[in-house]
PDB file of N, CA and C in Angstrom:
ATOM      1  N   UNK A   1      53.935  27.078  48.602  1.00  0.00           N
ATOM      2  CA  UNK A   1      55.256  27.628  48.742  1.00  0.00           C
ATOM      3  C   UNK A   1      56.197  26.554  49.252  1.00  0.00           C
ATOM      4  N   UNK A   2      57.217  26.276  48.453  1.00  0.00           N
ATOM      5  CA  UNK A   2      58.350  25.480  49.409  1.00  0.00           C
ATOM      6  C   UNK A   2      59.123  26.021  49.785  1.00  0.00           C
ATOM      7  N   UNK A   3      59.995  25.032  50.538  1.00  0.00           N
ATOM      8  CA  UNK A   3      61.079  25.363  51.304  1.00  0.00           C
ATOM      9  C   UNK A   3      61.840  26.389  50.860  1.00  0.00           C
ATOM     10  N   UNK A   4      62.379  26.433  49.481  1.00  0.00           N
ATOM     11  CA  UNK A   4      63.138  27.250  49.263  1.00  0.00           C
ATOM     12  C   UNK A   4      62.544  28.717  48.642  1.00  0.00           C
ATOM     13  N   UNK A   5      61.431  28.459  48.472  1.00  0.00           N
ATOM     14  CA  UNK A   5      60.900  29.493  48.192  1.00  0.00           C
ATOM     15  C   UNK A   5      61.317  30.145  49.386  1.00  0.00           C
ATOM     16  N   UNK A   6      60.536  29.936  50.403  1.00  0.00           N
ATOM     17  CA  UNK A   6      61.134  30.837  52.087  1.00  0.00           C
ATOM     18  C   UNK A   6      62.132  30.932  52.002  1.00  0.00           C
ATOM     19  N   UNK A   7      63.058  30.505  51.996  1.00  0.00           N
ATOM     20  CA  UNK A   7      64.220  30.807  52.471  1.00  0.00           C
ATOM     21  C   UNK A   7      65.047  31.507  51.564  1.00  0.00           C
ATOM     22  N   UNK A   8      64.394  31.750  50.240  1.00  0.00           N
ATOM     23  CA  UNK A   8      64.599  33.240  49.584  1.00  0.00           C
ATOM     24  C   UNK A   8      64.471  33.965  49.839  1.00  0.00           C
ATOM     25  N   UNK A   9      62.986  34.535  50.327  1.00  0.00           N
ATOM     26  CA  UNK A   9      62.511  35.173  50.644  1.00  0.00           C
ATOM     27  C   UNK A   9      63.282  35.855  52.138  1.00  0.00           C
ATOM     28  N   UNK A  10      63.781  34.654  53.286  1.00  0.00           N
ATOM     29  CA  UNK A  10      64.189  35.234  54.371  1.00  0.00           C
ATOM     30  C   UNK A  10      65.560  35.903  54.039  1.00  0.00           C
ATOM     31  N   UNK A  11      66.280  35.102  52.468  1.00  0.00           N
ATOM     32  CA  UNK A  11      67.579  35.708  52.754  1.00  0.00           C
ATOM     33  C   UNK A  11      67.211  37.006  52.206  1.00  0.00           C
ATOM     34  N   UNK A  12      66.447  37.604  51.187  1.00  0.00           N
ATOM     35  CA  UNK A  12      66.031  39.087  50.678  1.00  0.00           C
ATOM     36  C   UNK A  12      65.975  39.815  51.991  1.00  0.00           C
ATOM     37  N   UNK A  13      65.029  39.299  52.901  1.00  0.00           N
ATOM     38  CA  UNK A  13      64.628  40.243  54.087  1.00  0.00           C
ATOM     39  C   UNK A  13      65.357  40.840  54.468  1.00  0.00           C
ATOM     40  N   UNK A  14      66.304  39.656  55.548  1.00  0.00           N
ATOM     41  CA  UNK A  14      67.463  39.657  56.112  1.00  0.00           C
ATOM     42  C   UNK A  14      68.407  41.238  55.624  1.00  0.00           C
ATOM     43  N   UNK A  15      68.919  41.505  54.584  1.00  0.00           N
ATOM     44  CA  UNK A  15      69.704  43.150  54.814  1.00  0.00           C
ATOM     45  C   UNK A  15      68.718  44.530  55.194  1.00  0.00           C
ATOM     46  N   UNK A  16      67.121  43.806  54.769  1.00  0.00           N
ATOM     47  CA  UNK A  16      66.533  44.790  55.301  1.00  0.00           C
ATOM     48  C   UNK A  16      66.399  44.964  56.621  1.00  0.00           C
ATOM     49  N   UNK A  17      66.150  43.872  57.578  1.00  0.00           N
ATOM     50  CA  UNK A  17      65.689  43.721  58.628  1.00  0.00           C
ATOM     51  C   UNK A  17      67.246  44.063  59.625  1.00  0.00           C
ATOM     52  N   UNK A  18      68.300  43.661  58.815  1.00  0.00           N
ATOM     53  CA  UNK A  18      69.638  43.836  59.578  1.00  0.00           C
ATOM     54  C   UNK A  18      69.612  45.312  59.622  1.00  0.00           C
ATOM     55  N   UNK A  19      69.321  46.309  58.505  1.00  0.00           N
ATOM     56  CA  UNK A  19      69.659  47.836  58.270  1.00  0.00           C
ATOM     57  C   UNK A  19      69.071  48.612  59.114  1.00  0.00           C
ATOM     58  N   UNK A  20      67.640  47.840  59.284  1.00  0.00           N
ATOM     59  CA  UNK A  20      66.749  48.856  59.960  1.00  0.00           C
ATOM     60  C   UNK A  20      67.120  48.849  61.658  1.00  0.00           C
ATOM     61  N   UNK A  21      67.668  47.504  61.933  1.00  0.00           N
ATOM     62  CA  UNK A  21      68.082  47.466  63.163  1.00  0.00           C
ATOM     63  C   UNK A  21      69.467  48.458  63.304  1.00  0.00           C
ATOM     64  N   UNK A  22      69.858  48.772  62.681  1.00  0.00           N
ATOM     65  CA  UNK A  22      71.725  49.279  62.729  1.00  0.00           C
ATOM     66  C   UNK A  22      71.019  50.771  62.710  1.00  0.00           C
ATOM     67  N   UNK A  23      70.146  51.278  61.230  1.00  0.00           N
ATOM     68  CA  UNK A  23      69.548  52.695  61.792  1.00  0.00           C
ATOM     69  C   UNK A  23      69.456  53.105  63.228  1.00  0.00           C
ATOM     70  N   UNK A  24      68.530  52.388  63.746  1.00  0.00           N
ATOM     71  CA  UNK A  24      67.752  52.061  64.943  1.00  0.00           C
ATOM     72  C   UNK A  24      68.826  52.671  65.729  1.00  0.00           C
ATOM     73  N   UNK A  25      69.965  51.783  65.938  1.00  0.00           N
ATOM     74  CA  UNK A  25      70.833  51.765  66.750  1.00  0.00           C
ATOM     75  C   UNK A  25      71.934  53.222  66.580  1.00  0.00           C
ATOM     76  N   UNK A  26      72.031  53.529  65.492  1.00  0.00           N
ATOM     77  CA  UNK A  26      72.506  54.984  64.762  1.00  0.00           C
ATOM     78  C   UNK A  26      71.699  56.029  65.749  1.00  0.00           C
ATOM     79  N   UNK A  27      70.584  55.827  65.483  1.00  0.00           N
ATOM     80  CA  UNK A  27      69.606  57.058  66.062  1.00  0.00           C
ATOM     81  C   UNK A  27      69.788  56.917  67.180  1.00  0.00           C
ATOM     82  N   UNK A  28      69.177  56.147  67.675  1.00  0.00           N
ATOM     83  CA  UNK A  28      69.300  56.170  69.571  1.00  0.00           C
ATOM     84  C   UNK A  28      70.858  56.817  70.126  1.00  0.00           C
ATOM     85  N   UNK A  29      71.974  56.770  69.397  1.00  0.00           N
ATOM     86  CA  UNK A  29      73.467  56.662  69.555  1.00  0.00           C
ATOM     87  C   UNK A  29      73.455  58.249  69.284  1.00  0.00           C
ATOM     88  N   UNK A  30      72.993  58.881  68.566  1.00  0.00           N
ATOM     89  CA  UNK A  30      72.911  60.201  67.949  1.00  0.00           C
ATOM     90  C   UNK A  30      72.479  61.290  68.875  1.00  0.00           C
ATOM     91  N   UNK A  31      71.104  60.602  68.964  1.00  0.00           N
ATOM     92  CA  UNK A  31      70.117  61.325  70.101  1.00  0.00           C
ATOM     93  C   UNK A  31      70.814  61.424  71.747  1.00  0.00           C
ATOM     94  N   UNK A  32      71.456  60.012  71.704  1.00  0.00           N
ATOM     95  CA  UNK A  32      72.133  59.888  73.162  1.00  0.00           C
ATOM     96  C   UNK A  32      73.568  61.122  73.526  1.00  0.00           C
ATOM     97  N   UNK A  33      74.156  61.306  72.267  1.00  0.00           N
ATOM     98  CA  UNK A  33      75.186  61.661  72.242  1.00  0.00           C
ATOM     99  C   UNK A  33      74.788  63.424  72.765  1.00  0.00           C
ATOM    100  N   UNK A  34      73.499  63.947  71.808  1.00  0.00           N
ATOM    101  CA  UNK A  34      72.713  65.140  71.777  1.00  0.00           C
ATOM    102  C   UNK A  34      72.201  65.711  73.477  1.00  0.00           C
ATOM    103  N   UNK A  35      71.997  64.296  73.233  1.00  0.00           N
ATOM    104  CA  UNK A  35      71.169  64.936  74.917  1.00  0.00           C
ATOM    105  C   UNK A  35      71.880  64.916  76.229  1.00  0.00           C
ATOM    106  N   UNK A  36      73.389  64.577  75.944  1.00  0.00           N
ATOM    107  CA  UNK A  36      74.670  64.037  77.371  1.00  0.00           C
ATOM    108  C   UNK A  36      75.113  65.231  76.762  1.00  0.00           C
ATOM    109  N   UNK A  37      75.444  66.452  75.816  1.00  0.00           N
ATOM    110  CA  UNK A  37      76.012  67.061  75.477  1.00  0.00           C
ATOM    111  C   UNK A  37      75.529  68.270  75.499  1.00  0.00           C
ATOM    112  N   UNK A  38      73.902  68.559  75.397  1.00  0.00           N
ATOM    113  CA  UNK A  38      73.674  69.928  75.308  1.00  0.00           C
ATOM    114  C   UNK A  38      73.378  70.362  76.784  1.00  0.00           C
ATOM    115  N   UNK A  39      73.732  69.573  77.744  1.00  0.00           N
ATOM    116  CA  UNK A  39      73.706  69.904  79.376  1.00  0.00           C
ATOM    117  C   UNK A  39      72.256  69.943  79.556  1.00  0.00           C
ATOM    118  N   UNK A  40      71.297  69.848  79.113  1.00  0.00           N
ATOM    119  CA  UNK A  40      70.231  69.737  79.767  1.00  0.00           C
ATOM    120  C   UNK A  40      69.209  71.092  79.185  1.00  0.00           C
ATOM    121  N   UNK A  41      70.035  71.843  78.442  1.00  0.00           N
ATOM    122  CA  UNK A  41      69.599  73.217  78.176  1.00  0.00           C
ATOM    123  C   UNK A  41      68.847  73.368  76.847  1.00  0.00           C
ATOM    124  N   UNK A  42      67.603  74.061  77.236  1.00  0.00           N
ATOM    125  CA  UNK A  42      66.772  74.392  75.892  1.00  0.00           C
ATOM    126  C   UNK A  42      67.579  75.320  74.700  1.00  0.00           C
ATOM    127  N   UNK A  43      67.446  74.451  73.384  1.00  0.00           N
ATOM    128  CA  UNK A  43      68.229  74.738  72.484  1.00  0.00           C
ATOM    129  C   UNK A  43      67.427  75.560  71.296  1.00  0.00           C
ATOM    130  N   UNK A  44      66.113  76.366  71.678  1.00  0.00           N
ATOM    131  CA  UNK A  44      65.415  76.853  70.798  1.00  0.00           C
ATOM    132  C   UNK A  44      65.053  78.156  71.406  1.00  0.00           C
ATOM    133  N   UNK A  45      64.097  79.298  70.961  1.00  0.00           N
ATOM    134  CA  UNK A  45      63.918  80.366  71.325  1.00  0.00           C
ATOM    135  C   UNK A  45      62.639  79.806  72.066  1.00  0.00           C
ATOM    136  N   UNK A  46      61.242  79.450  71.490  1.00  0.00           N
ATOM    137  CA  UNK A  46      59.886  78.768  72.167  1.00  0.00           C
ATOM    138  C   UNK A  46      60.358  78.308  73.462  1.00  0.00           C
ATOM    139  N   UNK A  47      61.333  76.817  73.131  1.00  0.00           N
ATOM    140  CA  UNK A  47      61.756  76.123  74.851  1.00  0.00           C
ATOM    141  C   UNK A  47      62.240  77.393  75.686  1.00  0.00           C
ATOM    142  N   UNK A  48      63.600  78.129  75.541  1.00  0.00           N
ATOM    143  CA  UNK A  48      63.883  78.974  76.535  1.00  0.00           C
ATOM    144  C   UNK A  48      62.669  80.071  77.008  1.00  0.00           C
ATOM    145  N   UNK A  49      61.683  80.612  76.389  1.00  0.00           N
ATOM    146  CA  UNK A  49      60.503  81.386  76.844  1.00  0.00           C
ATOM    147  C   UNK A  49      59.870  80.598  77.382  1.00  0.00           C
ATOM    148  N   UNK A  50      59.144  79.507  77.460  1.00  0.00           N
ATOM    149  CA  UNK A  50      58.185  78.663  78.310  1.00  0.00           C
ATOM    150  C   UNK A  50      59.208  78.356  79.110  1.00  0.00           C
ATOM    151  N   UNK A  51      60.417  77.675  79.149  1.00  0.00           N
ATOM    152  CA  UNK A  51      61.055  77.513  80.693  1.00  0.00           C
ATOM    153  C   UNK A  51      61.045  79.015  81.805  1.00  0.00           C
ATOM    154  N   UNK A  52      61.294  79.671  81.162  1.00  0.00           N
ATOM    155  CA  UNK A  52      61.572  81.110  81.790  1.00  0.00           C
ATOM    156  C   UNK A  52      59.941  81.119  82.333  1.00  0.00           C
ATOM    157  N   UNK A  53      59.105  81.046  81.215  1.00  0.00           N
ATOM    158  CA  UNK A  53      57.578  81.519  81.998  1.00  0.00           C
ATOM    159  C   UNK A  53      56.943  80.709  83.180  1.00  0.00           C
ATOM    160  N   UNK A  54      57.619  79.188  82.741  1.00  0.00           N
ATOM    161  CA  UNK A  54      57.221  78.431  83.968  1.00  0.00           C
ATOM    162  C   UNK A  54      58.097  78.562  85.214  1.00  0.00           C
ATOM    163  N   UNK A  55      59.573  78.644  85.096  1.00  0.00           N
ATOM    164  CA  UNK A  55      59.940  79.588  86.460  1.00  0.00           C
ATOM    165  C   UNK A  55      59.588  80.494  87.208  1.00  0.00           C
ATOM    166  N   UNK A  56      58.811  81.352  86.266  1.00  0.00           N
ATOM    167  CA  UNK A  56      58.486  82.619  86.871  1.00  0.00           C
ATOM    168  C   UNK A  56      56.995  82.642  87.398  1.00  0.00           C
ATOM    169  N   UNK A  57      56.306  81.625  86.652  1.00  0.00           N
ATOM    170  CA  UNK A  57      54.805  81.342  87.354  1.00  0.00           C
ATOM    171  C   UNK A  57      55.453  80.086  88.738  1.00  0.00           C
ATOM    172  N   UNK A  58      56.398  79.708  88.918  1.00  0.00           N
ATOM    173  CA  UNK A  58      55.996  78.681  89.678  1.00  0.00           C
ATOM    174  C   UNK A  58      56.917  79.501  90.929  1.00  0.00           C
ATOM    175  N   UNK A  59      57.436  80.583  90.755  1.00  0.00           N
ATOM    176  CA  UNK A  59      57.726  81.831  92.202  1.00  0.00           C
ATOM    177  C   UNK A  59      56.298  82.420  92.568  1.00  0.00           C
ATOM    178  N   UNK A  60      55.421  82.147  91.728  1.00  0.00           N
ATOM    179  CA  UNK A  60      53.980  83.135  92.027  1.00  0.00           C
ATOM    180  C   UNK A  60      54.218  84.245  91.454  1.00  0.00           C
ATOM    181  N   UNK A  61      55.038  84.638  90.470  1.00  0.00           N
ATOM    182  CA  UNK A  61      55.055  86.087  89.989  1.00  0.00           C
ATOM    183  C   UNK A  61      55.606  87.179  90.833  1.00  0.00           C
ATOM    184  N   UNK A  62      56.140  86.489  91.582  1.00  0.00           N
ATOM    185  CA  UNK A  62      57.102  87.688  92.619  1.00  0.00           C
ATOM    186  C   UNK A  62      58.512  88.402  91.838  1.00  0.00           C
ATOM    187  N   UNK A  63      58.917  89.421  92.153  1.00  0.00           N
ATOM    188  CA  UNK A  63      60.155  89.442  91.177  1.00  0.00           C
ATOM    189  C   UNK A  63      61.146  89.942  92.004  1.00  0.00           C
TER     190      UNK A  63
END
């Protein structure tokens, strides 16, 4: 392989390797935005029943 063979090869990479980093950075930005915004609160029916059940087991079942 010569020189320029590589350095074909790196310039092909290169929009891949740039994209996947910018995704990357999309998602984390997305997720960040999701989780400063829904206050902290379970956003499904499953999460709100297991939070509720683990509140209520961790009073000892007193009511």
């Amino acid at each position: 392989m010569g020189k320029t063979e590589l350095r074909d090869r790196l310039y092909r990479a290169i929009p891949y390797i740039v994209g996947l980093i910018v995704g990357t950075i999309v998602i984390f930005a997305i997720l960040m935005f999701v989780a400063r915004h829904s206050g902290g609160k379970a956003q499904d029916q499953f999460s709100i029943i297991c939070e509720r059940m683990m509140h209520e087991g961790g009073r000892g079942g007193e009511r």
